[in-house]
PDB file of N, CA and C in Angstrom:
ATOM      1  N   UNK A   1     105.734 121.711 132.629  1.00  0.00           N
ATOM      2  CA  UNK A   1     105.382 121.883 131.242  1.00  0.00           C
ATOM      3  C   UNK A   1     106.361 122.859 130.600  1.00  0.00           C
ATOM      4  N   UNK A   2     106.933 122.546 129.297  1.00  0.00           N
ATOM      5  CA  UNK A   2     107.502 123.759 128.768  1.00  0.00           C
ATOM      6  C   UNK A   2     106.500 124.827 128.278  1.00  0.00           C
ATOM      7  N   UNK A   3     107.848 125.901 128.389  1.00  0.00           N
ATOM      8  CA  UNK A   3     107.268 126.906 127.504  1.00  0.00           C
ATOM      9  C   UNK A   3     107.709 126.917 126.016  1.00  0.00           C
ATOM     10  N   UNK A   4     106.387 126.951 125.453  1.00  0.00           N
ATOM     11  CA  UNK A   4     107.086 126.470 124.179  1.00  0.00           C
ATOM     12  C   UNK A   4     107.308 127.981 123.226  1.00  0.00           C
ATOM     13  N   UNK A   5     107.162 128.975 123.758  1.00  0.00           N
ATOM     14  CA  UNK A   5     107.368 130.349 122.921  1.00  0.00           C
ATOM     15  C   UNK A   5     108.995 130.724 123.473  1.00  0.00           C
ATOM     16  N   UNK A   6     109.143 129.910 124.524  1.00  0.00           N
ATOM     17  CA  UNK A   6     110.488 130.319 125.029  1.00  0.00           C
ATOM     18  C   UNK A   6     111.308 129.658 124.609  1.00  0.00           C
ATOM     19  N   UNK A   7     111.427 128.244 123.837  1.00  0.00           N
ATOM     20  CA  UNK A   7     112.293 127.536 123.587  1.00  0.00           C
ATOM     21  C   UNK A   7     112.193 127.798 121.825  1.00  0.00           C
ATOM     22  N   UNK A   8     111.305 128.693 121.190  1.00  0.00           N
ATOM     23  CA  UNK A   8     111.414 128.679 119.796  1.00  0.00           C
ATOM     24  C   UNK A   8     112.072 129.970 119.805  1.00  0.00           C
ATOM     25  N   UNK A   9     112.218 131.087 120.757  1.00  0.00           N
ATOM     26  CA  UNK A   9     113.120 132.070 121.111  1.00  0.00           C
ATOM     27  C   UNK A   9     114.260 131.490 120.823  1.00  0.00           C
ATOM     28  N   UNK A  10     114.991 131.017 122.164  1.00  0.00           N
ATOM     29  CA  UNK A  10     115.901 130.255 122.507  1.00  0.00           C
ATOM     30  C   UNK A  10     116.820 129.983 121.377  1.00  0.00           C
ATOM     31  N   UNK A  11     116.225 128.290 120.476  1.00  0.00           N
ATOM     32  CA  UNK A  11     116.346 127.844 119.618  1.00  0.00           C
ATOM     33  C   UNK A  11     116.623 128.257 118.592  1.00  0.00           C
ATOM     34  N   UNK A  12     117.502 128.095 117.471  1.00  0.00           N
ATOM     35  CA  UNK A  12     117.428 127.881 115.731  1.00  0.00           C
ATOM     36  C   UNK A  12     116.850 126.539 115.361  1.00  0.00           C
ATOM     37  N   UNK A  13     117.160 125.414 116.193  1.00  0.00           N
ATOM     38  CA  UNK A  13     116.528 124.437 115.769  1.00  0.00           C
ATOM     39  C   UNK A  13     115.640 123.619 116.873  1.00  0.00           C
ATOM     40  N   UNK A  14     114.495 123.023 116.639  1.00  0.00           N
ATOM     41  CA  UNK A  14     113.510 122.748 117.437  1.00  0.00           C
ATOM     42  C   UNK A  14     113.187 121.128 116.759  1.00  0.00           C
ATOM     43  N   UNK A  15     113.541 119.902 117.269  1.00  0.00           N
ATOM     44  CA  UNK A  15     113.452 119.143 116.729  1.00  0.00           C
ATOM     45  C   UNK A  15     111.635 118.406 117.419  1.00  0.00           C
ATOM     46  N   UNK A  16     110.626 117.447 116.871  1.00  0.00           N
ATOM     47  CA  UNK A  16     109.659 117.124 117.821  1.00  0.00           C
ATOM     48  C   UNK A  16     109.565 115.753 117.086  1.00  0.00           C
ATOM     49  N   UNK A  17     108.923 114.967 118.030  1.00  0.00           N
ATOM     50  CA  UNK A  17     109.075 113.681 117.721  1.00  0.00           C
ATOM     51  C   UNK A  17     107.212 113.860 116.931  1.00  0.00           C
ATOM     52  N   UNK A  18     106.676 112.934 116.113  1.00  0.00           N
ATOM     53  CA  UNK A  18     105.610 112.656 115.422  1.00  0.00           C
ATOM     54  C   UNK A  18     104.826 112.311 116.229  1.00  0.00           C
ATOM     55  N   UNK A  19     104.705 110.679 116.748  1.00  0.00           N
ATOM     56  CA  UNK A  19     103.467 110.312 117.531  1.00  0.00           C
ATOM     57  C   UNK A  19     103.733 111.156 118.681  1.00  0.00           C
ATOM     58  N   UNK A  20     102.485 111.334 119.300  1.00  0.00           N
ATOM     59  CA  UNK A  20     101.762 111.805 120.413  1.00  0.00           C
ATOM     60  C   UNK A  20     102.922 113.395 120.786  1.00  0.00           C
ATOM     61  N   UNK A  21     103.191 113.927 119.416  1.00  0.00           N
ATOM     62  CA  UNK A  21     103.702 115.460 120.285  1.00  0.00           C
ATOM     63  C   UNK A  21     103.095 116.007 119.095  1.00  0.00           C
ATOM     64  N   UNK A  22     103.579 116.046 117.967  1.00  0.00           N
ATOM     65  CA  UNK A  22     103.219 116.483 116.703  1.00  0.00           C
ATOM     66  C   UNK A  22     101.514 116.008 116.289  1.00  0.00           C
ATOM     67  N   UNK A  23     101.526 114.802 116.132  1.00  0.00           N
ATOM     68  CA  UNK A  23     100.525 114.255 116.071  1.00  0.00           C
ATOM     69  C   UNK A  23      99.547 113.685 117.221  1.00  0.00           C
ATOM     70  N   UNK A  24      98.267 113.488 117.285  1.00  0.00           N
ATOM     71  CA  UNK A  24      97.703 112.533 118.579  1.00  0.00           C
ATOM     72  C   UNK A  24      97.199 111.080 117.823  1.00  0.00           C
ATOM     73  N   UNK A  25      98.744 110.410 118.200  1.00  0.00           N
ATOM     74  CA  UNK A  25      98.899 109.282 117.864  1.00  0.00           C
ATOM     75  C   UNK A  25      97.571 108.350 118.761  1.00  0.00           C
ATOM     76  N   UNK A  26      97.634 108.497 119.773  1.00  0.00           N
ATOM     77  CA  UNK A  26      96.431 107.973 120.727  1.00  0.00           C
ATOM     78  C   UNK A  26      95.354 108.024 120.329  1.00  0.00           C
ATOM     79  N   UNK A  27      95.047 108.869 119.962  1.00  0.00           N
ATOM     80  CA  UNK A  27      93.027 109.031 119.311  1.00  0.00           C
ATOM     81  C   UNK A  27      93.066 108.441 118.314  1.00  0.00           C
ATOM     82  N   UNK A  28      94.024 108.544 117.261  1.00  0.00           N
ATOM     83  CA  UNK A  28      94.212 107.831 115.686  1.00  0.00           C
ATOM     84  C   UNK A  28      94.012 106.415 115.672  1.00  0.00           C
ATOM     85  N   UNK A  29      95.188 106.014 116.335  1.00  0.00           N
ATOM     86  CA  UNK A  29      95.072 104.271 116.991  1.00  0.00           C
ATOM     87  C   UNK A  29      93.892 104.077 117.508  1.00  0.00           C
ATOM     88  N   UNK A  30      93.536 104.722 118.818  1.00  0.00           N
ATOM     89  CA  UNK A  30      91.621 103.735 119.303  1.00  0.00           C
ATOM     90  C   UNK A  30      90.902 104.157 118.435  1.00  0.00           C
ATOM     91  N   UNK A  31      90.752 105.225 117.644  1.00  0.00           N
ATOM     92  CA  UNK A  31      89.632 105.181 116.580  1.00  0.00           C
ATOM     93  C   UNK A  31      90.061 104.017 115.492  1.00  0.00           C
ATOM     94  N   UNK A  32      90.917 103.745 115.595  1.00  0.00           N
ATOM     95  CA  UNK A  32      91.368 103.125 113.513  1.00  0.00           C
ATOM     96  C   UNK A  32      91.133 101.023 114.367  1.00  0.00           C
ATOM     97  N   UNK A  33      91.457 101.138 115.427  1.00  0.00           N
ATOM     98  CA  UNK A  33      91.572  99.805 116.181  1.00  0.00           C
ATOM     99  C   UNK A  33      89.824  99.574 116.155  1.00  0.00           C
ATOM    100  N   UNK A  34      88.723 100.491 116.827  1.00  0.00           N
ATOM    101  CA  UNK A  34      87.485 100.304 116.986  1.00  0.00           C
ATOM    102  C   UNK A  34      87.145  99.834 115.852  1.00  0.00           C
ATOM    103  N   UNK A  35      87.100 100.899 114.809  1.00  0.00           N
ATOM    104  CA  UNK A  35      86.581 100.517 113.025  1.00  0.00           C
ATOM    105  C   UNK A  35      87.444  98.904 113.096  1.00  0.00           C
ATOM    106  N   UNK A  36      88.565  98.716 113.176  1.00  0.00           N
ATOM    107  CA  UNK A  36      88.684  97.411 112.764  1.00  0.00           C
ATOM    108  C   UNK A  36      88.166  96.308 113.312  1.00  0.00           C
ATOM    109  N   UNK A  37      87.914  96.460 114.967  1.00  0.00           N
ATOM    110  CA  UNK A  37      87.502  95.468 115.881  1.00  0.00           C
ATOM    111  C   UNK A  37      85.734  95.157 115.463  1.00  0.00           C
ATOM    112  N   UNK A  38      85.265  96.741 115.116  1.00  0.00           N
ATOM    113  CA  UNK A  38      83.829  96.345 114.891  1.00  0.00           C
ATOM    114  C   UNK A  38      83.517  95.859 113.400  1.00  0.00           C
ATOM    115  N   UNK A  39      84.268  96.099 112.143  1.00  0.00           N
ATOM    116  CA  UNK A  39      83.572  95.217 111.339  1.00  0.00           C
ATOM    117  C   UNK A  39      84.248  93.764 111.258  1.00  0.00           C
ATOM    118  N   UNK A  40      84.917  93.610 112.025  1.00  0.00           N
ATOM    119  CA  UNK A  40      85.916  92.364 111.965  1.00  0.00           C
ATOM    120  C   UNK A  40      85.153  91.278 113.408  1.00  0.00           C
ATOM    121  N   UNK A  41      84.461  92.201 114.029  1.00  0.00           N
ATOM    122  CA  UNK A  41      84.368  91.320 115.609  1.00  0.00           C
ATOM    123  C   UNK A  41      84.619  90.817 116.405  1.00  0.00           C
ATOM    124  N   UNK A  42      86.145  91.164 116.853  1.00  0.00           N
ATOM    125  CA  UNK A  42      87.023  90.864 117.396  1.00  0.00           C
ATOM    126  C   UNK A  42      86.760  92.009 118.572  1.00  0.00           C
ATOM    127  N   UNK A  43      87.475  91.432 119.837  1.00  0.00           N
ATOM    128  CA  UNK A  43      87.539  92.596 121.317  1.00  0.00           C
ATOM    129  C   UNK A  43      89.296  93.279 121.442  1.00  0.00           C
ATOM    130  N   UNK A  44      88.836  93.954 121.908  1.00  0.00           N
ATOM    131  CA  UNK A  44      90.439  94.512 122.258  1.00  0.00           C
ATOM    132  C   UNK A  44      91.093  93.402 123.253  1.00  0.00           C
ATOM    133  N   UNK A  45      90.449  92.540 124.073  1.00  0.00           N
ATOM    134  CA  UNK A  45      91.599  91.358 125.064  1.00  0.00           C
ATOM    135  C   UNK A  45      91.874  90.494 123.842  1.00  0.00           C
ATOM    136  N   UNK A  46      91.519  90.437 122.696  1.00  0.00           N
ATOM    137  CA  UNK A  46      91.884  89.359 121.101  1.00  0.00           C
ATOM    138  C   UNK A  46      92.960  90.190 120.346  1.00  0.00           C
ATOM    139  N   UNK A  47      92.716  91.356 120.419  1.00  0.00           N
ATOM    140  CA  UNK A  47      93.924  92.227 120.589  1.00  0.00           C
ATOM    141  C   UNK A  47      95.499  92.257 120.936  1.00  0.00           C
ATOM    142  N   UNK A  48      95.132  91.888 122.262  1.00  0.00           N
ATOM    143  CA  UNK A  48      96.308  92.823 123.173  1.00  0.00           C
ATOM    144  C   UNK A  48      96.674  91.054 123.491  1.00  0.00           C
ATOM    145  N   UNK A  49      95.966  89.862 123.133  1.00  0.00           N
ATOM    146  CA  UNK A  49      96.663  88.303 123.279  1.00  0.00           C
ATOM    147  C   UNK A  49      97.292  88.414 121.983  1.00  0.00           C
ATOM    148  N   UNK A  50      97.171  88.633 121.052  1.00  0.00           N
ATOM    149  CA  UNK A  50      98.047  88.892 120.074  1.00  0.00           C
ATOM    150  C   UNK A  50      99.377  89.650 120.268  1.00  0.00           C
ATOM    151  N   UNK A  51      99.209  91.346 120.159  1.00  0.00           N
ATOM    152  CA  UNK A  51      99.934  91.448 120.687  1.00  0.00           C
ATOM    153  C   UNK A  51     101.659  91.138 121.578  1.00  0.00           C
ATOM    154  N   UNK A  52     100.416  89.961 122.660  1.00  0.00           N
ATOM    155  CA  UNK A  52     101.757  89.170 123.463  1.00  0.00           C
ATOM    156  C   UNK A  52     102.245  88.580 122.835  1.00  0.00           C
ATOM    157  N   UNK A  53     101.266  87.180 122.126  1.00  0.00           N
ATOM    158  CA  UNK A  53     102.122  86.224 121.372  1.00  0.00           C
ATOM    159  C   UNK A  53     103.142  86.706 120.187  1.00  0.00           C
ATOM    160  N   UNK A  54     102.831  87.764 119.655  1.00  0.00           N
ATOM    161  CA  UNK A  54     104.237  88.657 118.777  1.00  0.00           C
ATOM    162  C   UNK A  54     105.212  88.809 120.022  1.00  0.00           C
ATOM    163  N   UNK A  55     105.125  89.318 120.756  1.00  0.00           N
ATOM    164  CA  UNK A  55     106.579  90.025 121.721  1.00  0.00           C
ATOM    165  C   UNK A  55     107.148  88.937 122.635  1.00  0.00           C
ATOM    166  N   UNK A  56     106.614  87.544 122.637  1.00  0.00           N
ATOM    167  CA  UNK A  56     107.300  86.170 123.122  1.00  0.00           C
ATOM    168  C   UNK A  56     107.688  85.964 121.418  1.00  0.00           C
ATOM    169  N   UNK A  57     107.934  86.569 120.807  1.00  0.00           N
ATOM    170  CA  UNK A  57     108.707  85.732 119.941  1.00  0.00           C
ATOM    171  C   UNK A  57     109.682  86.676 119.183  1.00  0.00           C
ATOM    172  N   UNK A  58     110.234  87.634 120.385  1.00  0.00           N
ATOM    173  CA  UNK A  58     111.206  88.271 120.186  1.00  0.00           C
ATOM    174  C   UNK A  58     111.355  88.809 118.965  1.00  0.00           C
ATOM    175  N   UNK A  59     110.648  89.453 118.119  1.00  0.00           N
ATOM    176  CA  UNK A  59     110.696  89.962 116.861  1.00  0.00           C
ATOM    177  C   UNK A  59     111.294  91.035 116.469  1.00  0.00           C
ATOM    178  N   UNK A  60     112.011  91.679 117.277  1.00  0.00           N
ATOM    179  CA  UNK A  60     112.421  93.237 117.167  1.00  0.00           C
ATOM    180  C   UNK A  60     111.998  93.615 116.281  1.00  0.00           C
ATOM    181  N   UNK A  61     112.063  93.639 114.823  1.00  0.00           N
ATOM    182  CA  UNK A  61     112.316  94.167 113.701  1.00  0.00           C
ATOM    183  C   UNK A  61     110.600  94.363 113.677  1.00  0.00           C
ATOM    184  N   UNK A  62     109.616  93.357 113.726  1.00  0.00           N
ATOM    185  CA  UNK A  62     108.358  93.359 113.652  1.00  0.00           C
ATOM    186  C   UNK A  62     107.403  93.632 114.616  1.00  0.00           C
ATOM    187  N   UNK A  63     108.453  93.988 115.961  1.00  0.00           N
ATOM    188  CA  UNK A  63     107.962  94.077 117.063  1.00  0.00           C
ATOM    189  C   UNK A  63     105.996  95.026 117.000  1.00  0.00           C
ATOM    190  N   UNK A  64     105.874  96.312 116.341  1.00  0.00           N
ATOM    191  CA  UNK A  64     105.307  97.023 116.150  1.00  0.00           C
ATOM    192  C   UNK A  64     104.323  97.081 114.728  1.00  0.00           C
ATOM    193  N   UNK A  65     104.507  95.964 114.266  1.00  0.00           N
ATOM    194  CA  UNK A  65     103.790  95.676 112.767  1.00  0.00           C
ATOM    195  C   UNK A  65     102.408  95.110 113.324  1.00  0.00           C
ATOM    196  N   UNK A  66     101.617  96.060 112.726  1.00  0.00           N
ATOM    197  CA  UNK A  66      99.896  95.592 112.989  1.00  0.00           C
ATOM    198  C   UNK A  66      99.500  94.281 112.163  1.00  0.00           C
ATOM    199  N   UNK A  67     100.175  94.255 111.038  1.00  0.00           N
ATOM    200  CA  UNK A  67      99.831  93.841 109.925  1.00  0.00           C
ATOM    201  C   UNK A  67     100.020  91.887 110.684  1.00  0.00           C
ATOM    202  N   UNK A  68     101.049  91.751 111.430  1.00  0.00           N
ATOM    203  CA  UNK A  68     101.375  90.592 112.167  1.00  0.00           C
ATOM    204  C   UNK A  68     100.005  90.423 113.278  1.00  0.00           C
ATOM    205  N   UNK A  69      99.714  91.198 114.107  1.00  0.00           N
ATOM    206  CA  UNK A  69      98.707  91.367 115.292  1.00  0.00           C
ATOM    207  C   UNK A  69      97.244  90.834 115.112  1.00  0.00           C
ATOM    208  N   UNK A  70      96.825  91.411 113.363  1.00  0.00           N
ATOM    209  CA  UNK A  70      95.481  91.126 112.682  1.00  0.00           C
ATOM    210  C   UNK A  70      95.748  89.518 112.097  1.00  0.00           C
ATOM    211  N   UNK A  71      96.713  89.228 111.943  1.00  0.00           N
ATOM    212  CA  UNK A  71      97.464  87.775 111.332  1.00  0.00           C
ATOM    213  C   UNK A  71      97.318  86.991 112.196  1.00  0.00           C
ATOM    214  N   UNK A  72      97.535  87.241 113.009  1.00  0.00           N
ATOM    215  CA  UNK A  72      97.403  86.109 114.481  1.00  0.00           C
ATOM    216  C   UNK A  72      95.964  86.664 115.325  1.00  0.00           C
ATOM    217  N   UNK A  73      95.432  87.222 114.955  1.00  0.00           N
ATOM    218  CA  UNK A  73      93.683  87.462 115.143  1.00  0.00           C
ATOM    219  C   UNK A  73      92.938  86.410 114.527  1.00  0.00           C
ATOM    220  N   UNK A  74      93.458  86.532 112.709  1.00  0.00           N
ATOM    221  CA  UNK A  74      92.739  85.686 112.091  1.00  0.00           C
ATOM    222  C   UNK A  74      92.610  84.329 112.664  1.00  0.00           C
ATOM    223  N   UNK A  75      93.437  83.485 112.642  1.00  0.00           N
ATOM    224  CA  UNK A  75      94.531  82.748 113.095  1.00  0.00           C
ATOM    225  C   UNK A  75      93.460  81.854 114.414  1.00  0.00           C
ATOM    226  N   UNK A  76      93.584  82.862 115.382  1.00  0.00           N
ATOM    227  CA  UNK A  76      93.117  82.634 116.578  1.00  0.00           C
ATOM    228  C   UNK A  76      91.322  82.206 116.476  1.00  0.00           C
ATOM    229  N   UNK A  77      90.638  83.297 115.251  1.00  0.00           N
ATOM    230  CA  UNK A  77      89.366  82.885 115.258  1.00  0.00           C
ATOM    231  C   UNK A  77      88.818  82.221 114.178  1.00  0.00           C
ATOM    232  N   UNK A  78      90.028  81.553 113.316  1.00  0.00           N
ATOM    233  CA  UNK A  78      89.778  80.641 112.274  1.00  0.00           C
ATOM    234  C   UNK A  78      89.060  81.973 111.122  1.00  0.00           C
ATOM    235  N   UNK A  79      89.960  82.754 110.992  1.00  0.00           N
ATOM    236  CA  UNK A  79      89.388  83.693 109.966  1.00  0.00           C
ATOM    237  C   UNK A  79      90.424  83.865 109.096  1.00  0.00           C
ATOM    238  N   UNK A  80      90.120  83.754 107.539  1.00  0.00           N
ATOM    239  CA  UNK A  80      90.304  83.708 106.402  1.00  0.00           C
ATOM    240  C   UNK A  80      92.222  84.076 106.457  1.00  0.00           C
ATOM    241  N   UNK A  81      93.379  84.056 106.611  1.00  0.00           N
ATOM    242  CA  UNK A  81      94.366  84.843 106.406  1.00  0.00           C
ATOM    243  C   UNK A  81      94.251  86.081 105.789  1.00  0.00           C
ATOM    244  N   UNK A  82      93.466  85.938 104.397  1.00  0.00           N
ATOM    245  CA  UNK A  82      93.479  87.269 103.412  1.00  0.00           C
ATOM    246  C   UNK A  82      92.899  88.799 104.260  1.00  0.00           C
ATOM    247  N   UNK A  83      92.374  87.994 105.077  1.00  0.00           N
ATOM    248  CA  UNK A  83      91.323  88.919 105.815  1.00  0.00           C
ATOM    249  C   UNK A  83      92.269  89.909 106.595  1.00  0.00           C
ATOM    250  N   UNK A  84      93.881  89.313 107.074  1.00  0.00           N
ATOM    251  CA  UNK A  84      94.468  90.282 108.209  1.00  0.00           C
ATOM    252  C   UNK A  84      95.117  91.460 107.134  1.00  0.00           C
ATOM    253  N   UNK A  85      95.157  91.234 105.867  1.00  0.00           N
ATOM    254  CA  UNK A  85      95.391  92.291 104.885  1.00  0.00           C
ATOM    255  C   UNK A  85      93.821  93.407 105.148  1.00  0.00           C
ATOM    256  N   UNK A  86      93.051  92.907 104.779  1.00  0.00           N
ATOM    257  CA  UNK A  86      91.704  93.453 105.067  1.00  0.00           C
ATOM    258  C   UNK A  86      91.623  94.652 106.333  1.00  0.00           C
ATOM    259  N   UNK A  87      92.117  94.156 107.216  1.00  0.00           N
ATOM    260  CA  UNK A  87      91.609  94.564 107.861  1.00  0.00           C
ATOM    261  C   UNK A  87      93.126  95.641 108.457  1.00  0.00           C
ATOM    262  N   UNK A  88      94.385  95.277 107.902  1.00  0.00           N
ATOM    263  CA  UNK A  88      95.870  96.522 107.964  1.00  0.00           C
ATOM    264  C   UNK A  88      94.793  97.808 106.650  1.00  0.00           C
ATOM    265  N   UNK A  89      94.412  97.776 106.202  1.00  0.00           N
ATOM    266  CA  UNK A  89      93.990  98.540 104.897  1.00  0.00           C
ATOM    267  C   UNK A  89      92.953  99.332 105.644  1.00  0.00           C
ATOM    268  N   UNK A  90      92.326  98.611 106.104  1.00  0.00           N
ATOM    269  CA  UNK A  90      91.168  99.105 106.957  1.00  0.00           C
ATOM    270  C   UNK A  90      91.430 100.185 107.971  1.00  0.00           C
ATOM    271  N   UNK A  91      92.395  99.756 108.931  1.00  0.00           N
ATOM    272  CA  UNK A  91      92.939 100.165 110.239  1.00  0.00           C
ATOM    273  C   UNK A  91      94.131 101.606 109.333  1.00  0.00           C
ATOM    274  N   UNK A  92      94.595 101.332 108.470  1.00  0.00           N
ATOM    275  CA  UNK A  92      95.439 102.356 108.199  1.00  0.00           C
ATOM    276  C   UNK A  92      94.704 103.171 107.827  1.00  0.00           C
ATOM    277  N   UNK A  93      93.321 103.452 106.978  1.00  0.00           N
ATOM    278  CA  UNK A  93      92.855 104.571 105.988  1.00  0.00           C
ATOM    279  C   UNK A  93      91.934 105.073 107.643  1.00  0.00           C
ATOM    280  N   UNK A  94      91.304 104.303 108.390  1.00  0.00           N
ATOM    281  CA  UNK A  94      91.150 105.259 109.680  1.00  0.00           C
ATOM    282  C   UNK A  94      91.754 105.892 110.744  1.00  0.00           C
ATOM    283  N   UNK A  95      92.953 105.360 110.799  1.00  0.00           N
ATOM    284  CA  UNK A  95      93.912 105.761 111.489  1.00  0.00           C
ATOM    285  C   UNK A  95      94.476 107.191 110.445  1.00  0.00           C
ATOM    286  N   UNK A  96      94.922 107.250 109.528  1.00  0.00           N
ATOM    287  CA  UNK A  96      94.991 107.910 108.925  1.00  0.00           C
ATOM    288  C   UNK A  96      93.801 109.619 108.916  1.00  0.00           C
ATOM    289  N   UNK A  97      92.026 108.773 108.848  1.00  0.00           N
ATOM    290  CA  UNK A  97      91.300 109.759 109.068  1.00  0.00           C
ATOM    291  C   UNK A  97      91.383 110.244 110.085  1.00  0.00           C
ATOM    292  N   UNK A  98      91.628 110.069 111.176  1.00  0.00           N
ATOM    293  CA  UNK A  98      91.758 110.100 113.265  1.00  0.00           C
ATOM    294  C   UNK A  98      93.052 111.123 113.448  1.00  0.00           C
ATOM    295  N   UNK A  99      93.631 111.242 112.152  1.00  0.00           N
ATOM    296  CA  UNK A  99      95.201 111.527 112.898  1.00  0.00           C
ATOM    297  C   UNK A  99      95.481 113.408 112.240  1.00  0.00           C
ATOM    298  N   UNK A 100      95.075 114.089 114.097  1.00  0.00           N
ATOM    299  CA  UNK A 100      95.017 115.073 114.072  1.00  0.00           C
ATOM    300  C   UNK A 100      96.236 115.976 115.011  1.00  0.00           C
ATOM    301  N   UNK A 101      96.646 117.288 113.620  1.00  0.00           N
ATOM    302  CA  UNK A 101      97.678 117.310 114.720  1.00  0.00           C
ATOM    303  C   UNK A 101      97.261 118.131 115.572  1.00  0.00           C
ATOM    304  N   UNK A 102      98.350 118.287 117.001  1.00  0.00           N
ATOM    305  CA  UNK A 102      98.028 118.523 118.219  1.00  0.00           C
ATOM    306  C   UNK A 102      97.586 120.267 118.340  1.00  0.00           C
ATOM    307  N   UNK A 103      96.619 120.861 118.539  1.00  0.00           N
ATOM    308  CA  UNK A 103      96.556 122.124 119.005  1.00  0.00           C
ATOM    309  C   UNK A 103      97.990 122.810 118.990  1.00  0.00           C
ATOM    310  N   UNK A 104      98.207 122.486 120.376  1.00  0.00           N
ATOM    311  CA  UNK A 104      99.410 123.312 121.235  1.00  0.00           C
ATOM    312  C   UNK A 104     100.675 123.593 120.072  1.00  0.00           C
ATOM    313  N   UNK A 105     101.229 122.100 119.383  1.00  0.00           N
ATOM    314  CA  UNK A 105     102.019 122.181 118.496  1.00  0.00           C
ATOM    315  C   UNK A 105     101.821 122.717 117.577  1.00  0.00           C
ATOM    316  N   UNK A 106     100.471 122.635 117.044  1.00  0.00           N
ATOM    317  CA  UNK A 106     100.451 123.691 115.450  1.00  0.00           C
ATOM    318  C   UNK A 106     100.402 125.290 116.042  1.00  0.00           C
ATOM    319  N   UNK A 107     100.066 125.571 117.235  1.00  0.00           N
ATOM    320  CA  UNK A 107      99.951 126.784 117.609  1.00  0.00           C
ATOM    321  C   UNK A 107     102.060 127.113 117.835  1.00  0.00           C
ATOM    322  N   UNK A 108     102.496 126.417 118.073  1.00  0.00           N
ATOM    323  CA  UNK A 108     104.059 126.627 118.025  1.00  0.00           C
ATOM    324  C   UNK A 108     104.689 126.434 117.246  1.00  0.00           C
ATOM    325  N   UNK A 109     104.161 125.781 115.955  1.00  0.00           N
ATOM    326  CA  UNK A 109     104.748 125.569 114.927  1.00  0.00           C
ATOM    327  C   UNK A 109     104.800 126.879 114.021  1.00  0.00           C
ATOM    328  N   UNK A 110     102.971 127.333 113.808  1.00  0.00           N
ATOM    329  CA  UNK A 110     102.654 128.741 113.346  1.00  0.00           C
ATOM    330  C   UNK A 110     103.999 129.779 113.878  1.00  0.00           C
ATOM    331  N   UNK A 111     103.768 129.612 115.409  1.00  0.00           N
ATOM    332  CA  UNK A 111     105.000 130.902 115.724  1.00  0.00           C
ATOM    333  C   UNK A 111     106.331 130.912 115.793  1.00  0.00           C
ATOM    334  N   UNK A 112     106.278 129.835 114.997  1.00  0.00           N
ATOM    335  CA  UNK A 112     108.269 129.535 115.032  1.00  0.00           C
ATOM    336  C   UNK A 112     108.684 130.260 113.657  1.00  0.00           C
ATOM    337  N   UNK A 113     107.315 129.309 113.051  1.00  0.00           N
ATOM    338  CA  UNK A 113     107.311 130.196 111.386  1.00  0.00           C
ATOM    339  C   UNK A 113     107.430 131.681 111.367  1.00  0.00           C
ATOM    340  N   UNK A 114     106.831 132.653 112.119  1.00  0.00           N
ATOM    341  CA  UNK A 114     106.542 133.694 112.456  1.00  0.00           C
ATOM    342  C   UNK A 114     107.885 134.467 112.842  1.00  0.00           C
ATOM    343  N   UNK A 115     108.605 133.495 113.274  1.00  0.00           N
ATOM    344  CA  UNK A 115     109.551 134.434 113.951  1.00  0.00           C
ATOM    345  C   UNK A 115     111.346 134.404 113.142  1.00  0.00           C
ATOM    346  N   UNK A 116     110.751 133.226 112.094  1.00  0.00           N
ATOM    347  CA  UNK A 116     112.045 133.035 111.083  1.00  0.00           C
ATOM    348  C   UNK A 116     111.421 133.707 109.576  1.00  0.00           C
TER     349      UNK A 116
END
């Protein structure tokens, strides 16, 4: 594990990546995925077959777009198209509520501030 009081010593510049260091990208996503799976009624294996069928079709650019994943949900359970908008709107404003940043980092962020 670093020390992170030793590397804001160290350092003038401290760069951190967003998901899962800065932020807990992980809790944000299964909370914002649940809210969508439960008013939508879909399982996470309707999910994660989506998912696949995006990454067999080599998408780079879209590789990571939810907005495609809920599209081919609909799709799969004969549900409305309009609905995979429905339900990116949905998944973003809880993901959004879920998305807390990390302890450890705001506690190193505070003392970086502290020390410039």
């Amino acid at each position: 594990m670093f020390n992170l009081k030793n590397i804001a010593e160290k350092y003038k510049l401290v760069m951190v990546d967003i998901d899962n260091t800065l932020f807990n990208y992980t809790f944000a996503h299964k909370n914002a995925l649940e809210a969508v799976m439960d008013q939508y009624d879909f399982t996470l294996q309707e999910y994660n077959l989506a998912k696949m069928m995006i990454e067999t079709r080599n998408l780079s650019a879209n590789h990571h777009k939810k907005e495609l994943y809920f599209k081919i949900i609909c799709e799969n359970k004969n549900i409305h198209f309009s609905k995979a908008s429905e339900m990116f709107n949905l998944y973003t404003s809880a993901f959004i509520k879920n998305l807390k940043v990390d302890k450890t980092m705001s506690a190193f962020l505070f003392y970086v501030k502290k020390l410039n």
